[in-house]
C-alpha atoms as a PDB file:
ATOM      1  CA  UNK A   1     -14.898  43.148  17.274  1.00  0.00           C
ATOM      2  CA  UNK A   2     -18.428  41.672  18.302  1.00  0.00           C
ATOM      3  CA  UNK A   3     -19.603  38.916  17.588  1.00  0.00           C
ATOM      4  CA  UNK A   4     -22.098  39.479  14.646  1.00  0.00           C
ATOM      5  CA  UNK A   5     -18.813  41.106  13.148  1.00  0.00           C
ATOM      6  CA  UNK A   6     -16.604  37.912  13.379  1.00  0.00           C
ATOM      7  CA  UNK A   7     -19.049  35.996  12.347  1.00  0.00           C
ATOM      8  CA  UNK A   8     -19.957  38.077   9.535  1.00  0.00           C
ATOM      9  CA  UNK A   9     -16.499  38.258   8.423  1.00  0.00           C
ATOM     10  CA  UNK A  10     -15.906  34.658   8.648  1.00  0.00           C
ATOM     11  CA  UNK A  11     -18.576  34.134   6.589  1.00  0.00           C
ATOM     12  CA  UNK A  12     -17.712  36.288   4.210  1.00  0.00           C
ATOM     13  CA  UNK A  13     -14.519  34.393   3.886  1.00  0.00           C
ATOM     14  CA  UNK A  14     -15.789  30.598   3.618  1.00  0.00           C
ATOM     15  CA  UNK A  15     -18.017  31.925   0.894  1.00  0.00           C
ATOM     16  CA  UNK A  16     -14.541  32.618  -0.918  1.00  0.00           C
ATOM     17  CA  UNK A  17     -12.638  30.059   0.191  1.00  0.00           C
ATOM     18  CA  UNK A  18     -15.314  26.910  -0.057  1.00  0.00           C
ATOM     19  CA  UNK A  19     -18.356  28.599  -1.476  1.00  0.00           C
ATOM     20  CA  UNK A  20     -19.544  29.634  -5.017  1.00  0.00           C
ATOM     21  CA  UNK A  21     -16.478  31.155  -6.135  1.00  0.00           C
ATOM     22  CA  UNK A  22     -15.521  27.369  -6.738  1.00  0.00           C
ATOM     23  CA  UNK A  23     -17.753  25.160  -8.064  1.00  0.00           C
ATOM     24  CA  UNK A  24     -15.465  22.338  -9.100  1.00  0.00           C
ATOM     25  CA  UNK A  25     -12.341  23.270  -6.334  1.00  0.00           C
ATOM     26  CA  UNK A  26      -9.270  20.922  -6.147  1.00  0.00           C
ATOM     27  CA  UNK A  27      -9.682  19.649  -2.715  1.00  0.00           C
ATOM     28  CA  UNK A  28      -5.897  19.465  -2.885  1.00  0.00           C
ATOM     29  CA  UNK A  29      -5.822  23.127  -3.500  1.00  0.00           C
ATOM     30  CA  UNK A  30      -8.125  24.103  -1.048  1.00  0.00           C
ATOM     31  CA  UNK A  31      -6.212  22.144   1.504  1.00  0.00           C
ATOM     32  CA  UNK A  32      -3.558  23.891   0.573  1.00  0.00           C
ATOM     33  CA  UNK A  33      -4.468  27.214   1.099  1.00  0.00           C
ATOM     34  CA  UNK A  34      -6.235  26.929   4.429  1.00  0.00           C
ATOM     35  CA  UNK A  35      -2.568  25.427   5.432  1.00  0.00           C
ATOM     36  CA  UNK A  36      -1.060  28.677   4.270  1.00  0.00           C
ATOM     37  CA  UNK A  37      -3.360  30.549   6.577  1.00  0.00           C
ATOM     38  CA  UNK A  38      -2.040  29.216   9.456  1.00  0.00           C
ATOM     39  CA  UNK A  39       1.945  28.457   8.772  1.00  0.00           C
ATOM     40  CA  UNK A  40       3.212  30.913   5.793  1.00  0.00           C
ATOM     41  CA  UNK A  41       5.360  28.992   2.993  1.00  0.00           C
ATOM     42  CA  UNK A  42       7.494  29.831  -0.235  1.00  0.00           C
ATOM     43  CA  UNK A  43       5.486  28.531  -3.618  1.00  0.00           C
ATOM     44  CA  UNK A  44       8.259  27.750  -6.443  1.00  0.00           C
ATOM     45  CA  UNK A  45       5.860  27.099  -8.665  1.00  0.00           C
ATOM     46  CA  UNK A  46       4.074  30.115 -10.699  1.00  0.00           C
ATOM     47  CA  UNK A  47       0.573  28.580 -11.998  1.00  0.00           C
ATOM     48  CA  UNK A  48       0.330  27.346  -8.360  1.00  0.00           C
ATOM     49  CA  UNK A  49       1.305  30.773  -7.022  1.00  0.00           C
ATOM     50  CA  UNK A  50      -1.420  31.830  -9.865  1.00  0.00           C
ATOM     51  CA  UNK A  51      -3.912  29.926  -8.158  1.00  0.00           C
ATOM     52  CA  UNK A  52      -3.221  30.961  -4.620  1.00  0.00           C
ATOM     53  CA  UNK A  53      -3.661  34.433  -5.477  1.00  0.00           C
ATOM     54  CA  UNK A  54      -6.613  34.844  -8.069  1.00  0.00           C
ATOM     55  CA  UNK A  55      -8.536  32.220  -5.740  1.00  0.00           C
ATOM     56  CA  UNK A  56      -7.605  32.627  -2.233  1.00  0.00           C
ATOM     57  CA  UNK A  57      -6.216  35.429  -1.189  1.00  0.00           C
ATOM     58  CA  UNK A  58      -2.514  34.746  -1.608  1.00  0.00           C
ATOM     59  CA  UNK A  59      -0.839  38.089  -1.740  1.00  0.00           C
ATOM     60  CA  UNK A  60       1.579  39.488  -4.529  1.00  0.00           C
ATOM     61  CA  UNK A  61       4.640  40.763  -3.118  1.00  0.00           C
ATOM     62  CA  UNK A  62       6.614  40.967  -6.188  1.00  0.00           C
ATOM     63  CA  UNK A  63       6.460  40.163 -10.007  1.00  0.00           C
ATOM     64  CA  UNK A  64       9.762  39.896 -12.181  1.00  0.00           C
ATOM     65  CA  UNK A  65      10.080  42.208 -15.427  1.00  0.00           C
ATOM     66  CA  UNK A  66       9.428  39.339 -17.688  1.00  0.00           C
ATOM     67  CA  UNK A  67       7.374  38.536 -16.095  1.00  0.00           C
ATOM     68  CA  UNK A  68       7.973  34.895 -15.110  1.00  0.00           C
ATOM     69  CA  UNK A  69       8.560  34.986 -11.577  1.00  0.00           C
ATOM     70  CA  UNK A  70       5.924  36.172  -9.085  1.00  0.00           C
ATOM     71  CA  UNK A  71       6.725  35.946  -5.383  1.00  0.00           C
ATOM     72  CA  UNK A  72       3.468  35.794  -3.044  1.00  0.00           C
ATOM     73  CA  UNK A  73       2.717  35.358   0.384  1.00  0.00           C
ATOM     74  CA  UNK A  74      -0.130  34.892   2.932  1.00  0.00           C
ATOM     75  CA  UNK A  75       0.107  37.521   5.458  1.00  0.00           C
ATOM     76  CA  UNK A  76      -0.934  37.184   9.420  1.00  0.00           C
ATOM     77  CA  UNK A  77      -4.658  37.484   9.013  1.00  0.00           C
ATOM     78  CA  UNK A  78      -6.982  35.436  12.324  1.00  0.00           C
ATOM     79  CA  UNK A  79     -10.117  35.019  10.584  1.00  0.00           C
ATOM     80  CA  UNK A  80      -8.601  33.143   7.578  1.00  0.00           C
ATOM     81  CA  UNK A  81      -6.731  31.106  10.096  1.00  0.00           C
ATOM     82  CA  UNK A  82      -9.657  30.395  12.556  1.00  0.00           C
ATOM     83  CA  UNK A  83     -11.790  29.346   9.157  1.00  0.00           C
ATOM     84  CA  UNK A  84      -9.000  26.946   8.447  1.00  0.00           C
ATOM     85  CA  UNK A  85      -8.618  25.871  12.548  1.00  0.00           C
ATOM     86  CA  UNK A  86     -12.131  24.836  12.501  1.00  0.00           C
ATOM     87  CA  UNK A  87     -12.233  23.305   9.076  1.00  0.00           C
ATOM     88  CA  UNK A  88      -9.255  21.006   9.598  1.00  0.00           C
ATOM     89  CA  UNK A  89     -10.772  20.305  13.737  1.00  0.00           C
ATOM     90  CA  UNK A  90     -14.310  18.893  12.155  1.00  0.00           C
ATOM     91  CA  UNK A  91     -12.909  17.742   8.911  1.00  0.00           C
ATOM     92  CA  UNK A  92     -10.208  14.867   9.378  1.00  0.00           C
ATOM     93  CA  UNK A  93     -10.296  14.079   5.865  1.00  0.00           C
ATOM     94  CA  UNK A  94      -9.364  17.738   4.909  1.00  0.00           C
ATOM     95  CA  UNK A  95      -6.778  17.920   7.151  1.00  0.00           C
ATOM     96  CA  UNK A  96      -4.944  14.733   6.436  1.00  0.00           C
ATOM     97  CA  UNK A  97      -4.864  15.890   2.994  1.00  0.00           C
ATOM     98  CA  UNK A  98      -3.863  19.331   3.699  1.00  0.00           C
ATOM     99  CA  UNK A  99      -0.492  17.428   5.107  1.00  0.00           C
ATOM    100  CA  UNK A 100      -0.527  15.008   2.494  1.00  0.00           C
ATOM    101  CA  UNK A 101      -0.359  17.929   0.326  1.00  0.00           C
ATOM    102  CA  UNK A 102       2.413  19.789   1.739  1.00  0.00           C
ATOM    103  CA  UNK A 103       4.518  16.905   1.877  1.00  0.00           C
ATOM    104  CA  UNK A 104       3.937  16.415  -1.889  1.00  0.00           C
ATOM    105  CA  UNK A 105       4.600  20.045  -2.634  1.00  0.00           C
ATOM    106  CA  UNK A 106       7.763  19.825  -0.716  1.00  0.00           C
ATOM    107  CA  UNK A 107       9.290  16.675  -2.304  1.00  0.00           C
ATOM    108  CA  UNK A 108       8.772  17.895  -5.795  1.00  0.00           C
ATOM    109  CA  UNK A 109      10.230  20.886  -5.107  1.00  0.00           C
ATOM    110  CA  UNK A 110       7.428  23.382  -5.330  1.00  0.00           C
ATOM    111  CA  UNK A 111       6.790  24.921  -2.107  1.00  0.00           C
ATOM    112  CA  UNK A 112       9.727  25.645   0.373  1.00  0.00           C
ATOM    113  CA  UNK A 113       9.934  25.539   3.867  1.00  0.00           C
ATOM    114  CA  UNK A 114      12.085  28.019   6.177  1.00  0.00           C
ATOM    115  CA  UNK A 115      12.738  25.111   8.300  1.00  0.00           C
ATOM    116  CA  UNK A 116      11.258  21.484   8.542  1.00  0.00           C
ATOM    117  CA  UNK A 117      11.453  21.037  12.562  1.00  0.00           C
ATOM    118  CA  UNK A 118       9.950  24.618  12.873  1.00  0.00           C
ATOM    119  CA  UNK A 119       6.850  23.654  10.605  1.00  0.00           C
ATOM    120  CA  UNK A 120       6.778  20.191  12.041  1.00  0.00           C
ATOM    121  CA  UNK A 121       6.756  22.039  15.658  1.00  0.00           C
ATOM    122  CA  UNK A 122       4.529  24.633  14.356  1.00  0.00           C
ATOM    123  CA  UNK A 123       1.705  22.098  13.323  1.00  0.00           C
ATOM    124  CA  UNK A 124       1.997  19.606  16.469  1.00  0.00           C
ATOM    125  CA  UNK A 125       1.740  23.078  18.706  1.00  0.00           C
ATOM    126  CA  UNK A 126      -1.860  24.052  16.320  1.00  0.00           C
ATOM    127  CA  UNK A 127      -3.644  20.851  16.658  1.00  0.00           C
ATOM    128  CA  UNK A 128      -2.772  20.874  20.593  1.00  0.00           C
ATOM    129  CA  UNK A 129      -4.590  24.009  20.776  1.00  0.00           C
ATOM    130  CA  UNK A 130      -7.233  23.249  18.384  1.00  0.00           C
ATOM    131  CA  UNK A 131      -8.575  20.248  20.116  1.00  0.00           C
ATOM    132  CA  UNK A 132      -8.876  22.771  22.943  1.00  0.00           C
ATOM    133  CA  UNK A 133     -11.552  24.750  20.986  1.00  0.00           C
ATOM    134  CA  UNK A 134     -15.171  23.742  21.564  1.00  0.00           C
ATOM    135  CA  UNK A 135     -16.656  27.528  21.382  1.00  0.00           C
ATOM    136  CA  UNK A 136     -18.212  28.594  18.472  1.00  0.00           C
ATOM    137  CA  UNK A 137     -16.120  31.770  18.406  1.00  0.00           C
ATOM    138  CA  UNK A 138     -12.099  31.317  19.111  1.00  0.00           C
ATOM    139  CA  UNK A 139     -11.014  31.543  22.954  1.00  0.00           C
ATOM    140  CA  UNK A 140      -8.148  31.478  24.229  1.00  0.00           C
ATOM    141  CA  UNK A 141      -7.301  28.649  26.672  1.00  0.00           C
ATOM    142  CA  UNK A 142      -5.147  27.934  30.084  1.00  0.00           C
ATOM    143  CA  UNK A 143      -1.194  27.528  29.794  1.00  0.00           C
ATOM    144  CA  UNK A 144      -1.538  24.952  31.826  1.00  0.00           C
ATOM    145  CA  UNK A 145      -4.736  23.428  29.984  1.00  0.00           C
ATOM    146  CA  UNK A 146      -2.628  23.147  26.688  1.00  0.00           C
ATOM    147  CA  UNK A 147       0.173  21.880  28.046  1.00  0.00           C
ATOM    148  CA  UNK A 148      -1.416  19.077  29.149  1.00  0.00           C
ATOM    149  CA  UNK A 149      -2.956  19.129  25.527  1.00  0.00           C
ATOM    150  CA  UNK A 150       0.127  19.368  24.189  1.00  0.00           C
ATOM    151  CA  UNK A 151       1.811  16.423  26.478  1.00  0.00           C
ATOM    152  CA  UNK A 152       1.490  13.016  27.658  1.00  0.00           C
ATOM    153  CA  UNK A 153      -0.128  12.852  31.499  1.00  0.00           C
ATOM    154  CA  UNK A 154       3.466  11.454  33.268  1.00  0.00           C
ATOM    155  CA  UNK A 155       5.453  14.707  31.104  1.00  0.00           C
ATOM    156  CA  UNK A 156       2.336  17.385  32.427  1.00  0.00           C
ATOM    157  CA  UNK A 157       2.819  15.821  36.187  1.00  0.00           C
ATOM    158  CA  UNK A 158       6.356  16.476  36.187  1.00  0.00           C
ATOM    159  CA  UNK A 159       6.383  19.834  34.435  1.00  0.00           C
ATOM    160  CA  UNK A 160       3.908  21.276  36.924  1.00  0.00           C
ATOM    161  CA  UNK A 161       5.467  19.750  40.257  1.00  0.00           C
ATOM    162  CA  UNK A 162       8.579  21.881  39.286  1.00  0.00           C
ATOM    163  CA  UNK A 163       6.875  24.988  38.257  1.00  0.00           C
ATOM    164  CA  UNK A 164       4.916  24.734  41.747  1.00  0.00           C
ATOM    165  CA  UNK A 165       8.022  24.967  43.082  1.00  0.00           C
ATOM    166  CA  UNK A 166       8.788  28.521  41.836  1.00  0.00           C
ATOM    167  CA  UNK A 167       5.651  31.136  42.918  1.00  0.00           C
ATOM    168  CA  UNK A 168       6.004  33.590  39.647  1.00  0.00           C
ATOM    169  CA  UNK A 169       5.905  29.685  37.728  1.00  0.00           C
ATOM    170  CA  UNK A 170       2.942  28.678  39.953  1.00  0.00           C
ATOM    171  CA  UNK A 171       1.154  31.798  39.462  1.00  0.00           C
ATOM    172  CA  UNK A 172       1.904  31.110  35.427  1.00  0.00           C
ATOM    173  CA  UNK A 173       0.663  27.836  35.394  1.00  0.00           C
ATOM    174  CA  UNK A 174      -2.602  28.302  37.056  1.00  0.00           C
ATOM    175  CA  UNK A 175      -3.361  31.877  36.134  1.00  0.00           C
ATOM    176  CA  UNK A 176      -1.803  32.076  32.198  1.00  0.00           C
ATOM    177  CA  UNK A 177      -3.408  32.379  28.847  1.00  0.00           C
ATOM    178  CA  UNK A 178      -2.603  31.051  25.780  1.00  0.00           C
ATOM    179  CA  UNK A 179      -4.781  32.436  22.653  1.00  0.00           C
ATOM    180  CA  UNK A 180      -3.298  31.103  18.846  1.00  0.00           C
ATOM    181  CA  UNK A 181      -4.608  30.127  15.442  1.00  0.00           C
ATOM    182  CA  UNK A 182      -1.471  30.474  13.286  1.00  0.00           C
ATOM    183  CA  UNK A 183       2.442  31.635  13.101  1.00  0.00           C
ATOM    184  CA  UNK A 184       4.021  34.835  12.365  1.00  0.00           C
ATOM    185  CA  UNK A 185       8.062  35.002  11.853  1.00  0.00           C
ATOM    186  CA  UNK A 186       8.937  38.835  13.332  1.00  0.00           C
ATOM    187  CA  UNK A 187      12.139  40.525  11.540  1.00  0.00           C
ATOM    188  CA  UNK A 188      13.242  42.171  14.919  1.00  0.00           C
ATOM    189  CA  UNK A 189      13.698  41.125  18.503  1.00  0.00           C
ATOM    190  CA  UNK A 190      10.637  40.435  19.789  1.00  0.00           C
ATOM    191  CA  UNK A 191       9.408  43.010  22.716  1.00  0.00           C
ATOM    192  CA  UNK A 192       6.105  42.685  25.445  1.00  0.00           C
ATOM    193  CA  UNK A 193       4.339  44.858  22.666  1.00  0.00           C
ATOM    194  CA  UNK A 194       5.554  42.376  19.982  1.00  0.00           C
ATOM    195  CA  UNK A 195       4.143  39.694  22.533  1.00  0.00           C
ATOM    196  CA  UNK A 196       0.665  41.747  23.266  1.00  0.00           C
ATOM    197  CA  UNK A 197       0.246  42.136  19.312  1.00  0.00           C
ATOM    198  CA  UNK A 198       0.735  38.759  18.591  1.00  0.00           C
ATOM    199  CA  UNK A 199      -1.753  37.476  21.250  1.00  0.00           C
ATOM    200  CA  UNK A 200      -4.181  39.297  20.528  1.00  0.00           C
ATOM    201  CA  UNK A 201      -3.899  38.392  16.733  1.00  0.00           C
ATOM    202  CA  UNK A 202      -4.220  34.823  17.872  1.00  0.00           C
ATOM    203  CA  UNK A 203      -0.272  34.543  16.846  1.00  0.00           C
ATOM    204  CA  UNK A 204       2.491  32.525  17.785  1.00  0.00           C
ATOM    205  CA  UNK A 205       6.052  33.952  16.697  1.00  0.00           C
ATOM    206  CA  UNK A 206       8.744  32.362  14.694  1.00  0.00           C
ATOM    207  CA  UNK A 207      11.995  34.245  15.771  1.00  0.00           C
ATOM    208  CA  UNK A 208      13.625  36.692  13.529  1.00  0.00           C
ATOM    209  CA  UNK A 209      16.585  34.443  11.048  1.00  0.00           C
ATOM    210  CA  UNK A 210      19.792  34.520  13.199  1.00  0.00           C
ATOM    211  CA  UNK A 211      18.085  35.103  17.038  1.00  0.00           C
ATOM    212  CA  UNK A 212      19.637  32.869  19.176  1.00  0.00           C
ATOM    213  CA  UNK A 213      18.056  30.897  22.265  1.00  0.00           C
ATOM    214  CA  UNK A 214      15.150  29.896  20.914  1.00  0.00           C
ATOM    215  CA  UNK A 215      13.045  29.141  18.047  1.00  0.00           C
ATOM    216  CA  UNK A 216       9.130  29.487  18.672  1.00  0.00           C
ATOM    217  CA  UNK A 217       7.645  32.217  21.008  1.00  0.00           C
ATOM    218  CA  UNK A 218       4.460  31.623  22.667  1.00  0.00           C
ATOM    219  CA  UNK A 219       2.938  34.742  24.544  1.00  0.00           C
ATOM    220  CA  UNK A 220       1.572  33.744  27.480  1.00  0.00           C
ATOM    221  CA  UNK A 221      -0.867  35.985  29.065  1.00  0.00           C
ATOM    222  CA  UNK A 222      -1.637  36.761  32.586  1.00  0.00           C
ATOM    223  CA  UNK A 223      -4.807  39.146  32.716  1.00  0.00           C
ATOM    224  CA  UNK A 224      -4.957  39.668  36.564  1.00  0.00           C
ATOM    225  CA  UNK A 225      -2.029  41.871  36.093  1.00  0.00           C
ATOM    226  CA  UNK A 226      -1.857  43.140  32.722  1.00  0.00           C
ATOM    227  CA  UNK A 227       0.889  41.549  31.773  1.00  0.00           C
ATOM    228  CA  UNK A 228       2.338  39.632  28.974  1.00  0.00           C
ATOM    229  CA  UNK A 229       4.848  36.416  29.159  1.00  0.00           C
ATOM    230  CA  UNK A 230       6.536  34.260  27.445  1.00  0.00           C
ATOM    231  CA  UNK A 231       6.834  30.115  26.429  1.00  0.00           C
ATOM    232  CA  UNK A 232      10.288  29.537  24.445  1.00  0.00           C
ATOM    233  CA  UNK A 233      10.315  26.186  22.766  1.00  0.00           C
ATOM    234  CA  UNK A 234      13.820  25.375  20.768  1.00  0.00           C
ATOM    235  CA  UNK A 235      13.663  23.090  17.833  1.00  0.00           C
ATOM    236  CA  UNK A 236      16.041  20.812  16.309  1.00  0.00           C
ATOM    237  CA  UNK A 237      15.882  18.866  13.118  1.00  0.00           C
ATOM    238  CA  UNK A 238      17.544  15.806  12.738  1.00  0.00           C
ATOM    239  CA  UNK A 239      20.974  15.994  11.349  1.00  0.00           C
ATOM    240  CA  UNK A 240      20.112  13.994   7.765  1.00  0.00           C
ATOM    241  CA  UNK A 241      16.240  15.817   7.315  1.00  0.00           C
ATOM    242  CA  UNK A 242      16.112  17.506   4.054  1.00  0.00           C
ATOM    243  CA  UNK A 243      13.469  19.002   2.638  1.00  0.00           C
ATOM    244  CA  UNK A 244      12.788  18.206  -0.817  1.00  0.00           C
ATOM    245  CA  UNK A 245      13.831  14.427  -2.164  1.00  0.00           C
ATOM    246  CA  UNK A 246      16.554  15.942  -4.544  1.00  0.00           C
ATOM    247  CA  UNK A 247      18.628  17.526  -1.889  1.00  0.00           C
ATOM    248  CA  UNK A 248      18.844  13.958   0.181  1.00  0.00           C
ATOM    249  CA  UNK A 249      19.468  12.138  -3.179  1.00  0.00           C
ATOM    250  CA  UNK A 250      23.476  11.155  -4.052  1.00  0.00           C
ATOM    251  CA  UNK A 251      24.171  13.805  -7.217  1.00  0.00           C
ATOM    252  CA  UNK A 252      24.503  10.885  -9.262  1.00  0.00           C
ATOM    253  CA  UNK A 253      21.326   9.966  -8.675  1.00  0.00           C
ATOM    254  CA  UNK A 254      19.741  13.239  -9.270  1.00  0.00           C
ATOM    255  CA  UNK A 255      17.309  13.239 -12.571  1.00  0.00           C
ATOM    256  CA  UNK A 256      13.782  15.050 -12.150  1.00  0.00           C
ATOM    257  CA  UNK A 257      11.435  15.461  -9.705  1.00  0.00           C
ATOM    258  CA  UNK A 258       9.298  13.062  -8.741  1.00  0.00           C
ATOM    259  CA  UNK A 259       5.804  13.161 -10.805  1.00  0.00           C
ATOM    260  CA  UNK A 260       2.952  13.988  -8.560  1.00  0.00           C
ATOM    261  CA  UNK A 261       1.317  17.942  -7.621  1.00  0.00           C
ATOM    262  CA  UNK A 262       1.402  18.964 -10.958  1.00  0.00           C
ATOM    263  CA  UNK A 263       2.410  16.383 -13.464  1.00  0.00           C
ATOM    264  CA  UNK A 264       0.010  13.483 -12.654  1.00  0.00           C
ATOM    265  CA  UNK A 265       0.735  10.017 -14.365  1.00  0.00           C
ATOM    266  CA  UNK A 266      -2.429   9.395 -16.772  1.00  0.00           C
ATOM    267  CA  UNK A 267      -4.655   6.573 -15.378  1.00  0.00           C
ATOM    268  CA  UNK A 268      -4.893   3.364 -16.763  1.00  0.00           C
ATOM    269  CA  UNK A 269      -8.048   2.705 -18.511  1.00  0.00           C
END
């Protein structure tokens, strides 16, 4: 796509997102869904689902008979998640509460996580990359360039003494690509097509539920050769994490949720 046709589209989409179509937003809200464009989560709660999709571009995957339960999600889609990228990079505020938000949703139940290291993981791995982003359209950037984003200086020094040692490692590290905005989870074994697709989508892959070995894919391309490679990082929680506050309470101290997202406490006057 050239450029006038990014930008175009991008500003198509910050018109909807940020523009007129929301004169009085809910900057919790908005937060909210430029998150969504760049990690996909499970909303329990329907006017918030509602909101999502009349508002910004949640998609509908299914709506109960009654019809009281509508499942949604936000599919892989770069410009939405390079519009977010370069909100939350120049707006510190928005993304702070973007987190702040998530977290909320989470404890009170509302929006569920697949799994609380792989988001964690997810949004260290984004804001590596994103500090790495100074064009005004979305480049990709050297594997060994966001490692060292990614890492302190003693960890990056280490790393690339041993993968000097190895000349296919070597020729990664100093000749690799690394191009990503958001995450994708594939259904099936991921493939070097699954791994060209999701680079050039600006995509980094959760691994299909019950795949083995790893957690997070990271295509890693090498463009001298035409070829496509890999970066497998494995995740693991901590043995007590739970992810919403009624799961890690003791059943006998299970009442409500907590009052916060949706059921804010009345001010004092």
């Amino acid at each position: 796509m050239e450029e006038s046709g990014v930008s175009g589209a991008e500003v198509s989409a910050r018109e909807k997102i940020l523009g007129k179509g929301h004169p009085n937003p809910r900057k919790d809200l908005v937060s909210l869904a430029l998150l969504s464009y760049r990690i996909d989560f499970d909303v329990l709660h329907h006017h918030l689902a509602e909101e999502l999709v009349s508002g910004y571009l949640r998609y509908i995957v299914d709506i109960s008979d009654d019809p009281r339960v509508l499942r949604t999600m936000q599919p892989s889609d770069p410009i939405l998640a390079d519009l977010s990228a370069r909100q939350m990079q120049t707006r510190g505020e928005m993304r702070r509460r973007a987190l702040e938000t998530l977290h909320t949703g989470v404890v009170e139940g509302i929006i569920r996580l697949s799994d609380i290291g792989e988001t964690v993981a997810a949004l260290i791995l984004l804001f590596a990359f994103d500090k790495l982003q100074a064009e005004r359209l979305p480049t990709a950037a050297r594997f060994s360039d966001f490692l060292a984003s990614l890492l302190p200086k003693n960890k990056v020094l280490v790393l690339e003494g041993r993968m000097r040692d190895n000349e296919q490692m070597q020729h990664l590290w100093t000749d690799g690509y690394v191009f990503f905005n958001h995450f994708v989870r594939t259904t099936e074994k991921p493939t070097a097509e699954t791994l060209r697709w999701a680079y050039q989508r600006g995509a980094v892959i959760f691994r299909p539920f019950g795949y083995k070995g790893c957690d997070i894919i990271i295509p890693v391309a090498l463009p001298e050769d035409n070829v496509m490679n890999h970066f497998i990082i494995l995740v693991k929680s901590r043995r007590d994490d739970a992810l919403t506050l009624l799961s890690a309470m003791k059943p006998e101290t299970q009442r409500s949720p907590p009052q916060g997202f949706y059921h804010r406490r009345p001010r004092r006057m």
